[in-house]
C-alpha atoms as a PDB file:
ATOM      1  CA  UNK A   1      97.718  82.911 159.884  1.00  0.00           C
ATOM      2  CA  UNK A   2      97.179  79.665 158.550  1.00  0.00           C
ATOM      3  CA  UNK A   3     100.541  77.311 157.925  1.00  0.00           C
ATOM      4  CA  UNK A   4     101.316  77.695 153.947  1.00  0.00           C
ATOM      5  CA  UNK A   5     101.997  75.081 151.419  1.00  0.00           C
ATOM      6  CA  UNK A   6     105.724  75.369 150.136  1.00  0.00           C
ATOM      7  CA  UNK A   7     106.262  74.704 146.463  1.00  0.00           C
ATOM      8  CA  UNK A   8     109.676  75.824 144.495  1.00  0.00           C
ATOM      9  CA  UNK A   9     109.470  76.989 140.946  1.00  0.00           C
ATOM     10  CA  UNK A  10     112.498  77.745 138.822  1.00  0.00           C
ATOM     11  CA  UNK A  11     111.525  80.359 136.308  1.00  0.00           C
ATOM     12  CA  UNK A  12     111.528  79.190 132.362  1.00  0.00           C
ATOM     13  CA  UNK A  13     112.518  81.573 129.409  1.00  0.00           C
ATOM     14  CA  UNK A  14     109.109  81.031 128.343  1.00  0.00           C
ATOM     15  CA  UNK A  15     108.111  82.529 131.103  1.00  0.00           C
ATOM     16  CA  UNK A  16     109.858  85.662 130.266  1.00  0.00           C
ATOM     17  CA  UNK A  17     109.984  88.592 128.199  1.00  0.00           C
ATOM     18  CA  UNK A  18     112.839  89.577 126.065  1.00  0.00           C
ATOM     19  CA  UNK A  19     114.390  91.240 129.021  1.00  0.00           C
ATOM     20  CA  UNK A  20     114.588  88.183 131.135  1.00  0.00           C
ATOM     21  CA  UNK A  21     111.190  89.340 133.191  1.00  0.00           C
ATOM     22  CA  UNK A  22     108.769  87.156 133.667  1.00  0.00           C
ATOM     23  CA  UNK A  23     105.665  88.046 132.205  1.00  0.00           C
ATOM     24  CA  UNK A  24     102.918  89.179 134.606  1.00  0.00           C
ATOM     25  CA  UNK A  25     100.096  86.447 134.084  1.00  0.00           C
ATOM     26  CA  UNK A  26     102.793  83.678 135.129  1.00  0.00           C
ATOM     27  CA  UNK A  27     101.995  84.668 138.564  1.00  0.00           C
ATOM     28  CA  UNK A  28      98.413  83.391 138.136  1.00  0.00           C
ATOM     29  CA  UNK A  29      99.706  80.287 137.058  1.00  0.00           C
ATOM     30  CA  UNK A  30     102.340  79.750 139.618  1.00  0.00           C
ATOM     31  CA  UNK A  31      99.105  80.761 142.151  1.00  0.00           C
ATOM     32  CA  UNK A  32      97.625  77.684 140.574  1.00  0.00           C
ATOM     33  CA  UNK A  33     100.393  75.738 140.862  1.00  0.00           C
ATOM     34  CA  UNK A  34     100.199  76.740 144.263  1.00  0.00           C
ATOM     35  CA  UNK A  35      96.615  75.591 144.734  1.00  0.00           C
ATOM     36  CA  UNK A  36      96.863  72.200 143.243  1.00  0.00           C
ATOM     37  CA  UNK A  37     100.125  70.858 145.275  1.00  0.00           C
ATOM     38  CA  UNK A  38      98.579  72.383 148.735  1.00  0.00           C
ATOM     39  CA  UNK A  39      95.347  69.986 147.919  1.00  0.00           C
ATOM     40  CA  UNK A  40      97.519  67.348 147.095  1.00  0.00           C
ATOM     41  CA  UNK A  41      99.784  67.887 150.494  1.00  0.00           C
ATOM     42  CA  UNK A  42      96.338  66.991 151.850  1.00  0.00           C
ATOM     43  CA  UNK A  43      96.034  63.576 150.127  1.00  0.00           C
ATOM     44  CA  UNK A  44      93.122  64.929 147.550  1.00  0.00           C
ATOM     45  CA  UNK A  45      93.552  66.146 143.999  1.00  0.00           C
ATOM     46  CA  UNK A  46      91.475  68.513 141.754  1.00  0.00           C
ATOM     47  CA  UNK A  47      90.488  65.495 139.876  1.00  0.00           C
ATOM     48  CA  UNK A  48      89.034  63.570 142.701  1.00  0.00           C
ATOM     49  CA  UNK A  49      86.786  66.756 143.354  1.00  0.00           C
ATOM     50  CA  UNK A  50      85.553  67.048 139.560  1.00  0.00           C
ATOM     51  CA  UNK A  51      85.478  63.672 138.735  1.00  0.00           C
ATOM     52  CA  UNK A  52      83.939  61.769 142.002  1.00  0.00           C
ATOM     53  CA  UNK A  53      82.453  65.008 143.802  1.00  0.00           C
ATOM     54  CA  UNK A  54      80.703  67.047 140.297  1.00  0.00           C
ATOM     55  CA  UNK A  55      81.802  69.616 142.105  1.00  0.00           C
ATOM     56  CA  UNK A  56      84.150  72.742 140.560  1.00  0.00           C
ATOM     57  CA  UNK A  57      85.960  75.650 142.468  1.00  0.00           C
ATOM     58  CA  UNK A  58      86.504  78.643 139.825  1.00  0.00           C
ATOM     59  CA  UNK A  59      88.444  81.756 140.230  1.00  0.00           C
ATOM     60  CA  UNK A  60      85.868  84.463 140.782  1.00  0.00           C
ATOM     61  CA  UNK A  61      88.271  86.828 142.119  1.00  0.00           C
ATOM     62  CA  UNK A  62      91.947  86.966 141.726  1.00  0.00           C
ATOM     63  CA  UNK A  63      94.771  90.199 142.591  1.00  0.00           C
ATOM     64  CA  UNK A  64      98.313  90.234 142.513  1.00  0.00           C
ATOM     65  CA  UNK A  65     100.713  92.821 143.645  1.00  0.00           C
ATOM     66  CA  UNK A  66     104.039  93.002 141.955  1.00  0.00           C
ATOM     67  CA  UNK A  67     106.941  94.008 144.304  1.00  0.00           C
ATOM     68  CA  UNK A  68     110.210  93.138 142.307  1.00  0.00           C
ATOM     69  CA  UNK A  69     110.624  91.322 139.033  1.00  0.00           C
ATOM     70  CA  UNK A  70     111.353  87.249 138.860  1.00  0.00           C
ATOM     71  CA  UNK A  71     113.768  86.314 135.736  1.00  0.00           C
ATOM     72  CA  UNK A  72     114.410  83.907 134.208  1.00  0.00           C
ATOM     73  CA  UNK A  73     116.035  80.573 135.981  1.00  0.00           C
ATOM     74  CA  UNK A  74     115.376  82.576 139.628  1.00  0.00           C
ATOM     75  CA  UNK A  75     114.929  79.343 142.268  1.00  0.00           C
ATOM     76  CA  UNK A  76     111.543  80.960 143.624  1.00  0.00           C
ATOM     77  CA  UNK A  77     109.391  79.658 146.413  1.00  0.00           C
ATOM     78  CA  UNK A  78     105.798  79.668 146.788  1.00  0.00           C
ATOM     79  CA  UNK A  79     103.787  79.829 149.558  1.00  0.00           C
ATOM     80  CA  UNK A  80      99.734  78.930 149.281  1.00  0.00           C
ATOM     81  CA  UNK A  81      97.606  79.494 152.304  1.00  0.00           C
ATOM     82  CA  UNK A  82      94.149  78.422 152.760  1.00  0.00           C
ATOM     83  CA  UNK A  83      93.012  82.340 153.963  1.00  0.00           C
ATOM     84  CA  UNK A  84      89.430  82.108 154.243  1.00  0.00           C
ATOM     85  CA  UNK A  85      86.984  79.046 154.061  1.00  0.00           C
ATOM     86  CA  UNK A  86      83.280  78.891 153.924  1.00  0.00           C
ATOM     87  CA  UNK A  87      81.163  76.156 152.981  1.00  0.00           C
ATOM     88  CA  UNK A  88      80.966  77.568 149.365  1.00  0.00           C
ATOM     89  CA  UNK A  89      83.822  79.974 149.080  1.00  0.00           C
ATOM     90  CA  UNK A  90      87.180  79.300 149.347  1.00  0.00           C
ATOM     91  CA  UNK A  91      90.124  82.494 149.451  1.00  0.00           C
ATOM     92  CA  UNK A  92      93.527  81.288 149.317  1.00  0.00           C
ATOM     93  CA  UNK A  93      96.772  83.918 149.479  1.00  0.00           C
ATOM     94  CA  UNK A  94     100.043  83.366 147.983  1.00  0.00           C
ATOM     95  CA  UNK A  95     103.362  84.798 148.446  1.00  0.00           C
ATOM     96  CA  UNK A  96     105.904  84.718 146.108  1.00  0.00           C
ATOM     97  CA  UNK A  97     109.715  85.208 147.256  1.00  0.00           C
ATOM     98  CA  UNK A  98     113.236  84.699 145.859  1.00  0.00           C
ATOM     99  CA  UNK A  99     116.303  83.485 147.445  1.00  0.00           C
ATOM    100  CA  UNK A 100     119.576  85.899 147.102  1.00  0.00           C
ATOM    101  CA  UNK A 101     123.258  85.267 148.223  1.00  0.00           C
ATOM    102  CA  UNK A 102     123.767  86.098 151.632  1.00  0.00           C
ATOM    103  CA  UNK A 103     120.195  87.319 152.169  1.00  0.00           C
ATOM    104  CA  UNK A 104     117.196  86.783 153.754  1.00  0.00           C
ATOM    105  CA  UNK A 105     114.285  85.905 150.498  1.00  0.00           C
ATOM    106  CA  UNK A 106     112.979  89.126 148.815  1.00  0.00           C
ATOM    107  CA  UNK A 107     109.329  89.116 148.266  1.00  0.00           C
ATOM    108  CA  UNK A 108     108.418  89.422 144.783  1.00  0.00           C
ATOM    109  CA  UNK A 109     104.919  89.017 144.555  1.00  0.00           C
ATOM    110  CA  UNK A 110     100.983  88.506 146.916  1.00  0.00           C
ATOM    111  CA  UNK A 111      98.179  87.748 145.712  1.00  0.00           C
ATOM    112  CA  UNK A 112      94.782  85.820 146.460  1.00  0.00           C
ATOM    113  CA  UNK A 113      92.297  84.050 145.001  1.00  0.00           C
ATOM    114  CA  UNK A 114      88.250  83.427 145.323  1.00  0.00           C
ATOM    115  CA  UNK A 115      86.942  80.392 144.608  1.00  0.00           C
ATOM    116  CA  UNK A 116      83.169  79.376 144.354  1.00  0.00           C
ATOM    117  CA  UNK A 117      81.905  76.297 144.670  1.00  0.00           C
ATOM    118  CA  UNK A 118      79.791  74.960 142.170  1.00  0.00           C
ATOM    119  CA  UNK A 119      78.292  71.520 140.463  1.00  0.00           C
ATOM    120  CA  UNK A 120      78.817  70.864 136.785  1.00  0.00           C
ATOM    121  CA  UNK A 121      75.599  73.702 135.791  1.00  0.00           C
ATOM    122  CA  UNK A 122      77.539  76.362 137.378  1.00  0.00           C
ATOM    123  CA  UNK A 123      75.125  76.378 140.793  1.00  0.00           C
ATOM    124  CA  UNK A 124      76.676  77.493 143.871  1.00  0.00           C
ATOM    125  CA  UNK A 125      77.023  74.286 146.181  1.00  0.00           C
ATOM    126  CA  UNK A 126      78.254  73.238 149.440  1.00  0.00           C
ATOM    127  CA  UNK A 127      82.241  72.168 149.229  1.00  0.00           C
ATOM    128  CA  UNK A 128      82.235  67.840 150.011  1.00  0.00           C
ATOM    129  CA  UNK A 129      82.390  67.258 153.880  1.00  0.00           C
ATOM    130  CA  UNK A 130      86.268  65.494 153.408  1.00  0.00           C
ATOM    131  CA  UNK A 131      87.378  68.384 151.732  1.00  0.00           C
ATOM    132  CA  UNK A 132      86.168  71.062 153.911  1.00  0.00           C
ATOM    133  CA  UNK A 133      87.575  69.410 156.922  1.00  0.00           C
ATOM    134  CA  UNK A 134      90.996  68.733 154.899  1.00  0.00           C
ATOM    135  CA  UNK A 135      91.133  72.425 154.366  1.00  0.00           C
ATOM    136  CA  UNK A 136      90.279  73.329 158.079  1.00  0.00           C
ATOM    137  CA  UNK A 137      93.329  71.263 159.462  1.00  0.00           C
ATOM    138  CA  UNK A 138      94.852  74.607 157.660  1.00  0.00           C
ATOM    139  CA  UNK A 139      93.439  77.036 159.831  1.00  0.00           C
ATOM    140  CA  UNK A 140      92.686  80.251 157.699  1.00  0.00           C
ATOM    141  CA  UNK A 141      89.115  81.410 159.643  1.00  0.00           C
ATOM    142  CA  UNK A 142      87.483  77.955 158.077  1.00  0.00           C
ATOM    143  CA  UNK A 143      84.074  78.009 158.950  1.00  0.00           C
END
């Protein structure tokens, strides 16, 4: 398994329900979260890939599995992994966990997400050389 990112996330109240839970689609944009601070780790940002590269990686494929609730103003931490790279698809996992007095972290949430690469018509393309090899430092079955 490939080393993961680590981001932390305190959850907001608009994050939550009236119950305190956070609200199921949240997860998809911690996973995000996620994403973007793993490509930064590597010295690169979303931006530099749009912007300089025309080149675009959307969500084709995304799952989560919900194993205990998050509420609001938990201290959570993130973990984004880089599970499967090919030179136009990209699957990355996350794993969601809370810290608890005295315990070891409870997992909350897992989930992936597919990404295709493609230039600014929606074409599949080949991911830019200094970003594929950024993302293979990660391990993850890169090819």
């Amino acid at each position: 398994m490939s080393p993961a990112h680590i981001a932390t996330i305190r959850v907001r109240y608009a994050e939550t329900d009236q119950m305190g839970v956070v609200y199921y689609a949240n997860y998809f944009v911690w996973f995000e979260i996620g994403r973007v601070e793993l490509m930064r780790s590597l010295g690169f940002e979303y931006r530099d890939l749009e912007e300089q590269d025309q080149c675009f990686l959307p969500v084709v494929e995304a799952n989560c599995r919900y194993r205990a609730p998050a509420r609001y103003d938990d201290v959570l931490t993130l973990e984004t992994r880089v599970l499967n790279q090919r030179t136009s698809m990209i699957r990355f996992g996350y794993r969601l966990l809370r810290e608890t007095a005295g315990k070891d972290h409870v997992l909350l949430a897992e989930g992936e997400t597919v990404h295709v690469v493609v230039d600014r018509a929606m074409q599949k393309t080949v991911l830019p050389e200094r970003f594929a090899t950024a993302l293979r430092t990660l391990g993850g079955g890169a090819q």
